[in-house]
C-alpha atoms as a PDB file:
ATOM      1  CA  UNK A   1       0.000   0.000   0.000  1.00  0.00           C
ATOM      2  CA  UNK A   2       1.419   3.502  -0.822  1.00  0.00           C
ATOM      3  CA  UNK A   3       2.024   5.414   2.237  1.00  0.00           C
ATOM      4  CA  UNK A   4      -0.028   8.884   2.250  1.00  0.00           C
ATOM      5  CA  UNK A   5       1.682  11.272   3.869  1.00  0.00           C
ATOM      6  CA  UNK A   6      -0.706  14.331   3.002  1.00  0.00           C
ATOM      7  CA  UNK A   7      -3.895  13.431   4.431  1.00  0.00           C
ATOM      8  CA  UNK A   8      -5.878  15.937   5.879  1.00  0.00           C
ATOM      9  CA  UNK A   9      -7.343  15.894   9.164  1.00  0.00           C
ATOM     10  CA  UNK A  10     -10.658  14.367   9.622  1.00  0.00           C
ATOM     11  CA  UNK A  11     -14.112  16.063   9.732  1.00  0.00           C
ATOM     12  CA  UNK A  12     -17.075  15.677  12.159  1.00  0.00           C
ATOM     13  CA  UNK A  13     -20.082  14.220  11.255  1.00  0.00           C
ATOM     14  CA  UNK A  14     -21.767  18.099  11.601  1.00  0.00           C
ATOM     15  CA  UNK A  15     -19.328  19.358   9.109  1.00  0.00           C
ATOM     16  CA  UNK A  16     -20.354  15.944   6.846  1.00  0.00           C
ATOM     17  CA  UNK A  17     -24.146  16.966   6.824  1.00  0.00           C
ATOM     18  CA  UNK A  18     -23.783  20.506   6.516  1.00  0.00           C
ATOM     19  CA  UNK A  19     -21.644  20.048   3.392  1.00  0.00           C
ATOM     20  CA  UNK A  20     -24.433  17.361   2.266  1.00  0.00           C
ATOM     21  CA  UNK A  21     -27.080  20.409   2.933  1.00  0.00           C
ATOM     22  CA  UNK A  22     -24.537  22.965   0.803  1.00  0.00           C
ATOM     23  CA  UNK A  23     -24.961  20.055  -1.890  1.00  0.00           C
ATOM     24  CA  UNK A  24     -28.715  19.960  -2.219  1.00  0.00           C
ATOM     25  CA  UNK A  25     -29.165  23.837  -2.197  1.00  0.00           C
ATOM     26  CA  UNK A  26     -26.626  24.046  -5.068  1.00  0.00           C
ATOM     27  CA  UNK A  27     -28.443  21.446  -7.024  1.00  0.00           C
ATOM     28  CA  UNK A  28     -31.557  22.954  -6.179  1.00  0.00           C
ATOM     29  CA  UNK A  29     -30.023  26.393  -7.056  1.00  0.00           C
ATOM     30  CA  UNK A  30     -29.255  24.825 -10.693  1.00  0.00           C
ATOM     31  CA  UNK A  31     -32.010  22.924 -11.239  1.00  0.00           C
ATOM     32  CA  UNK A  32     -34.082  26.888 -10.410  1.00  0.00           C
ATOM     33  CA  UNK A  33     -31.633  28.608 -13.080  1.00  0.00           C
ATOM     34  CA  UNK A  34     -31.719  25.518 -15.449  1.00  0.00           C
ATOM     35  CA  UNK A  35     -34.626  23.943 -15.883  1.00  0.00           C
ATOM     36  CA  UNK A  36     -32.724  20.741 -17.161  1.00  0.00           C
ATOM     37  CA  UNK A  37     -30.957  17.370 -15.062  1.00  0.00           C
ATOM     38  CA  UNK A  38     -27.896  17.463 -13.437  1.00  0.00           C
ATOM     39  CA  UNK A  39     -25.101  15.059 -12.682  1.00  0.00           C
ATOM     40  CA  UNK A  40     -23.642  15.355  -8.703  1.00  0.00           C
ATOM     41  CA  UNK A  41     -20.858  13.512  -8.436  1.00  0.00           C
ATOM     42  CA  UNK A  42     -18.718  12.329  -5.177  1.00  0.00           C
ATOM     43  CA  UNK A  43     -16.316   9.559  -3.436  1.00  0.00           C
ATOM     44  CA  UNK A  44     -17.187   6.571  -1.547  1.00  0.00           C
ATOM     45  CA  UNK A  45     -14.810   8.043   1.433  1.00  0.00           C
ATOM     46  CA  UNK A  46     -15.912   5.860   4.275  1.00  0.00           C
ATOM     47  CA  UNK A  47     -14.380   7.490   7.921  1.00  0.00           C
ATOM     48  CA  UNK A  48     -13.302  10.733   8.985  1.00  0.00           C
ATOM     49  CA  UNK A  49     -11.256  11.504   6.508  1.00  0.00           C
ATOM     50  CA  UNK A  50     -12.607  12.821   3.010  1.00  0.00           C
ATOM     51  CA  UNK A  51      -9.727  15.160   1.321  1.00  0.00           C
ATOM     52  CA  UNK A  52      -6.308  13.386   1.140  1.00  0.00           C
ATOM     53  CA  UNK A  53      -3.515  13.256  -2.232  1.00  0.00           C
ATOM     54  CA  UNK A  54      -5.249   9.682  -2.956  1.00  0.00           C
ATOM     55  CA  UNK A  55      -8.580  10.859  -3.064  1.00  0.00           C
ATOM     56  CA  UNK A  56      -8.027  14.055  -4.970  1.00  0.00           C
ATOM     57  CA  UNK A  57      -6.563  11.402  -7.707  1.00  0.00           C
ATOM     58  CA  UNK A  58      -9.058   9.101  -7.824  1.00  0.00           C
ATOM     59  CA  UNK A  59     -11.176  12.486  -8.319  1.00  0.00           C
ATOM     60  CA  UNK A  60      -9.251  13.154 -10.974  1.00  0.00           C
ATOM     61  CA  UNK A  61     -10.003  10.250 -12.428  1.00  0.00           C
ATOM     62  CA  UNK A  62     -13.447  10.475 -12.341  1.00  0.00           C
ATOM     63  CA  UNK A  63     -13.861  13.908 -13.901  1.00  0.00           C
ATOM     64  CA  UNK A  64     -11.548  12.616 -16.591  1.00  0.00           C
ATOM     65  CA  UNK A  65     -14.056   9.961 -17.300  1.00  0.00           C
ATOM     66  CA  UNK A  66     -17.258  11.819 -16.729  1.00  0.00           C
ATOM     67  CA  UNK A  67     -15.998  14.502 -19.461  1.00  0.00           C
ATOM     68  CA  UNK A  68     -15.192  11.980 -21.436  1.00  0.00           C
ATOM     69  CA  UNK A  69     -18.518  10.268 -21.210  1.00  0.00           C
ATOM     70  CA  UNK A  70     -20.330  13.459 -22.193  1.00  0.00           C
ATOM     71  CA  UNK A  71     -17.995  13.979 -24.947  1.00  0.00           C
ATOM     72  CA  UNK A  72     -18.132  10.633 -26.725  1.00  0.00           C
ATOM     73  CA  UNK A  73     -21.889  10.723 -26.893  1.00  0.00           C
ATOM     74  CA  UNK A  74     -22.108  14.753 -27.395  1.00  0.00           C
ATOM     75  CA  UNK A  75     -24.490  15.596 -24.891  1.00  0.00           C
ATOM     76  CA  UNK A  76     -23.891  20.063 -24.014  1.00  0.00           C
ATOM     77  CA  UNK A  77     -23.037  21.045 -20.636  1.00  0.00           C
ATOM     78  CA  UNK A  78     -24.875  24.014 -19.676  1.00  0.00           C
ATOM     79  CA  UNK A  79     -22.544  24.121 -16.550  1.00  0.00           C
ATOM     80  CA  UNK A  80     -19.728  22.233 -14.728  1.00  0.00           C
ATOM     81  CA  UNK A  81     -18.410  22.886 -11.567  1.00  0.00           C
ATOM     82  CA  UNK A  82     -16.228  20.789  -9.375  1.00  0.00           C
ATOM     83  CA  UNK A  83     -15.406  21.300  -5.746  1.00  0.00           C
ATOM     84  CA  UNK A  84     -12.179  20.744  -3.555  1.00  0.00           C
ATOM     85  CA  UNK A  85     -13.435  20.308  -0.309  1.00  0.00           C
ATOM     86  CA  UNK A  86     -12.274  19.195   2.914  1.00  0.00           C
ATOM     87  CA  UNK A  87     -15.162  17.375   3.330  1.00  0.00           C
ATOM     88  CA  UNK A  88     -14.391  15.427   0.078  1.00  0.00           C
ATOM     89  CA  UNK A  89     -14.187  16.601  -3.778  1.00  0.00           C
ATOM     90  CA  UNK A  90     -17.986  17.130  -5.214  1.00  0.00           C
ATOM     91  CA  UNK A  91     -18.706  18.178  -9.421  1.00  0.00           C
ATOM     92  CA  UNK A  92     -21.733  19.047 -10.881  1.00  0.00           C
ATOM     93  CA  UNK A  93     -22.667  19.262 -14.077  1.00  0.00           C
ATOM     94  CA  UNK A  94     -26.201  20.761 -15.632  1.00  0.00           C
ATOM     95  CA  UNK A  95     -26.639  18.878 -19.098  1.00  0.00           C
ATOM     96  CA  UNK A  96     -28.934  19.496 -22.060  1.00  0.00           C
ATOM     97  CA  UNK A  97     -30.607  14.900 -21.971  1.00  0.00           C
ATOM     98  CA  UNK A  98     -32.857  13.271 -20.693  1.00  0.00           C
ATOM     99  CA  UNK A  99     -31.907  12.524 -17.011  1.00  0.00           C
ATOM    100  CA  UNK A 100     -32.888   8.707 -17.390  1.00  0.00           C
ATOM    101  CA  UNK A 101     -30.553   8.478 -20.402  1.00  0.00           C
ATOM    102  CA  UNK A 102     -27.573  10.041 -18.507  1.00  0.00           C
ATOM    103  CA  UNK A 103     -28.572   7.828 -15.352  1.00  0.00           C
ATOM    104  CA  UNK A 104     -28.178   4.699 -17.464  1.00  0.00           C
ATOM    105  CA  UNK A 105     -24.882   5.996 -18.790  1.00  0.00           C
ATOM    106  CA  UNK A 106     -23.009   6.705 -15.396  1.00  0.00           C
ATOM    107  CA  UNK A 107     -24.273   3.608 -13.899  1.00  0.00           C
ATOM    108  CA  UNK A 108     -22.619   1.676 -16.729  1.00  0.00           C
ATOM    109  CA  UNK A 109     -19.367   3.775 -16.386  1.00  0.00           C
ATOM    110  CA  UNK A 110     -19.919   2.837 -12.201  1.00  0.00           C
ATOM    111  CA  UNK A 111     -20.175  -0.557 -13.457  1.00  0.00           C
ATOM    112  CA  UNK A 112     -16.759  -0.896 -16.382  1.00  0.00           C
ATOM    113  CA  UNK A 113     -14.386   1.059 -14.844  1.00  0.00           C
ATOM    114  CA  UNK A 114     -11.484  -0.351 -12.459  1.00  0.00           C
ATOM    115  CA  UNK A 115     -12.438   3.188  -9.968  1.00  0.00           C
ATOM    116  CA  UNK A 116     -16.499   3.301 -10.452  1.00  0.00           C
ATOM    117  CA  UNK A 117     -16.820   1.233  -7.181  1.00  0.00           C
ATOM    118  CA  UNK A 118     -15.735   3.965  -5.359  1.00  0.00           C
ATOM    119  CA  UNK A 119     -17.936   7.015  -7.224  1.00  0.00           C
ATOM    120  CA  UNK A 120     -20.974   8.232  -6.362  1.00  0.00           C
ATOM    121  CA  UNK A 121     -22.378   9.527  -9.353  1.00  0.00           C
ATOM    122  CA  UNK A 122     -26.339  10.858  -9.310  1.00  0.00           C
ATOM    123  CA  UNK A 123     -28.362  12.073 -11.725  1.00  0.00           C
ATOM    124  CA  UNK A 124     -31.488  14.458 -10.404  1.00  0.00           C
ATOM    125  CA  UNK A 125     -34.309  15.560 -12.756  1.00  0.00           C
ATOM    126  CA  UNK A 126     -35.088  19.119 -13.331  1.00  0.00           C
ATOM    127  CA  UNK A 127     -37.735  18.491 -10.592  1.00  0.00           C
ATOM    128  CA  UNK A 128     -35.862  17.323  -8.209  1.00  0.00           C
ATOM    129  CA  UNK A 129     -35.785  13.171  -8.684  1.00  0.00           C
ATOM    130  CA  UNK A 130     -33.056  11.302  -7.900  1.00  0.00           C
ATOM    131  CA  UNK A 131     -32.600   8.612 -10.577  1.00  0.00           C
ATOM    132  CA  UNK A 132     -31.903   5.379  -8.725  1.00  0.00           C
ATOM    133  CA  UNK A 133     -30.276   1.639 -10.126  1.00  0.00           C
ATOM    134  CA  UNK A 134     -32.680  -0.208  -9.212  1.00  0.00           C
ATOM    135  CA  UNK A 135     -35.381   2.261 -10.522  1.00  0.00           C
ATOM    136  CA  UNK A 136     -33.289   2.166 -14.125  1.00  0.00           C
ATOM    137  CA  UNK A 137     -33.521  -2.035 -13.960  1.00  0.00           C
ATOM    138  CA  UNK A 138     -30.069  -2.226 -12.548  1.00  0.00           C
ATOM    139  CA  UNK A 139     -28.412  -4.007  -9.827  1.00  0.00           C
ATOM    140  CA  UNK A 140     -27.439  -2.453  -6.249  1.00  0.00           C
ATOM    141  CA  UNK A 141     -24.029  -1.791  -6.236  1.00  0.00           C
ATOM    142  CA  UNK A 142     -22.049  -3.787  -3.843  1.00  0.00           C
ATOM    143  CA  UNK A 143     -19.845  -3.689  -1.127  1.00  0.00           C
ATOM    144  CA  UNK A 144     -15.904  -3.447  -1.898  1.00  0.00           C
ATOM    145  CA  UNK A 145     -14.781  -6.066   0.841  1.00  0.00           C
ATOM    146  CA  UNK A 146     -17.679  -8.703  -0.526  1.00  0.00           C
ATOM    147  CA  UNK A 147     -20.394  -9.069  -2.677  1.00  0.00           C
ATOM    148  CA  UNK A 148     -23.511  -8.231  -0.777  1.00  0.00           C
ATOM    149  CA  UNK A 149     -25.221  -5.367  -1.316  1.00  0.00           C
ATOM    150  CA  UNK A 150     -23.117  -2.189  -0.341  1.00  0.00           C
ATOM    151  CA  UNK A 151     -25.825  -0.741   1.895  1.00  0.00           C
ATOM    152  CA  UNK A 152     -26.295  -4.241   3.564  1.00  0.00           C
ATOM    153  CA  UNK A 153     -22.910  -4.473   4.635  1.00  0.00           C
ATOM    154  CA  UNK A 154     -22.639  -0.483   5.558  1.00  0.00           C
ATOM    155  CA  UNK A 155     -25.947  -0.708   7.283  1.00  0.00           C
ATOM    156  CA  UNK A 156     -24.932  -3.576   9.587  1.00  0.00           C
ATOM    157  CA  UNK A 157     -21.232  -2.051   9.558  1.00  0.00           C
ATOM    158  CA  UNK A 158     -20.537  -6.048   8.626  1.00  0.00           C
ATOM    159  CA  UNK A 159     -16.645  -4.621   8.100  1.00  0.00           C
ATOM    160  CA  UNK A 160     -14.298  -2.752  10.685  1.00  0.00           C
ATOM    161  CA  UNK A 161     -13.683   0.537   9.249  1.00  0.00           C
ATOM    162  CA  UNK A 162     -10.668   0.282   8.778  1.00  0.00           C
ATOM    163  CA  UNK A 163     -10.811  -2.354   6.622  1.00  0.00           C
ATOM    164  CA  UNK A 164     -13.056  -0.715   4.214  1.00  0.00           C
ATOM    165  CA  UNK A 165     -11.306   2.108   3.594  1.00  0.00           C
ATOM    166  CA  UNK A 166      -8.317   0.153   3.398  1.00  0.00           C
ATOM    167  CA  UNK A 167      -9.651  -2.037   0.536  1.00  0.00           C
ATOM    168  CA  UNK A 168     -11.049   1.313  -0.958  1.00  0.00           C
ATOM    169  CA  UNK A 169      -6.884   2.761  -0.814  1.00  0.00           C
ATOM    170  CA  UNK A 170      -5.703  -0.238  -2.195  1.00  0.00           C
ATOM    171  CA  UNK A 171      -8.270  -0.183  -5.338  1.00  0.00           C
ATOM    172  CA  UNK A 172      -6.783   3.599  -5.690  1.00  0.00           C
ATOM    173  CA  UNK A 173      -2.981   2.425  -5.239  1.00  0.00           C
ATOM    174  CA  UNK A 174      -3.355  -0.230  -7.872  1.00  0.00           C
ATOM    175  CA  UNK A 175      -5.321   1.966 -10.437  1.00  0.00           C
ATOM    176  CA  UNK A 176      -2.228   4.763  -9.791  1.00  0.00           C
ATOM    177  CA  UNK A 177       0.306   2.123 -10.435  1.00  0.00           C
ATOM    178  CA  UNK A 178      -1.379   0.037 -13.578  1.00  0.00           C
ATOM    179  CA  UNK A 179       1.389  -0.549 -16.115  1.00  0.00           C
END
């Protein structure tokens, strides 16, 4: 496992929910100035700490990706924002599709690539819907230690903490170091 020596210190469960709240009014916010669905996206970043070198990569990586996404199938972005927080990274985008068609496009990209596991990516309607998988005919994502259902195991807390997020920084380390 790499060792990360620029974490950032953790943040309280009040900071956590107040930056969730921040979320929501800036989606609502959009969806006011918009009229049209946006994509939220975040990190699985189990613990107290969100912000870190690691994390900010694997961010990276998923921006990369959901720009590419967009691209390949040509769908405008009215607006894109991303968010370096020490909370944990957060990008929206406001795009000119049908929400359903985007959801079924992110969950796929969740789905193929070696880093999905660990992003969160939602798609809300311009009225304020949040698309879900199983909603869109696809299966609940699941956990990274086994294969139940990810809010099984997180619901029970089946897995010490630590060992989730250590699974989740190993998944990270091995993307960085492919080839």
């Amino acid at each position: 496992m790499m060792q990360e020596t620029s974490a950032m210190p953790g943040v309280s469960l009040t900071e956590v929910l107040d930056a969730k709240d921040q979320r929501a009014q800036r989606q609502q916010d959009w969806r006011t100035r918009w009229q049209s669905p946006l994509l939220s996206l975040t990190l699985v970043t189990p613990g107290p700490v969100k912000d870190s070198i690691r994390y900010r990569n694997c961010m990276g990586v998923a921006l990369q990706a959901c720009d590419q996404l967009l691209w390949r199938n040509g769908w405008k972005v009215l607006q894109r924002e991303v968010f370096w927080l020490p909370t944990g990274p957060e990008a929206l985008w406001c795009l000119d599709q049908p929400a359903q068609l985007i959801k079924n496009a992110v969950i796929e990209l969740e789905d193929q690539h070696p880093l999905g596991r660990l992003w969160d990516i939602d798609v809300v309607t311009p009225q304020g819907t949040m698309l879900c998988r199983k909603a869109s005919g696809f299966a609940p994502r699941r956990c990274v230690i086994c294969d139940d259902e990810a809010h099984v195991c997180s619901r029970s807390r089946r897995h010490p903490l630590a060992q989730v997020v250590g699974q989740i920084e190993q998944t990270i380390d091995d993307w960085l170091r492919r080839d």
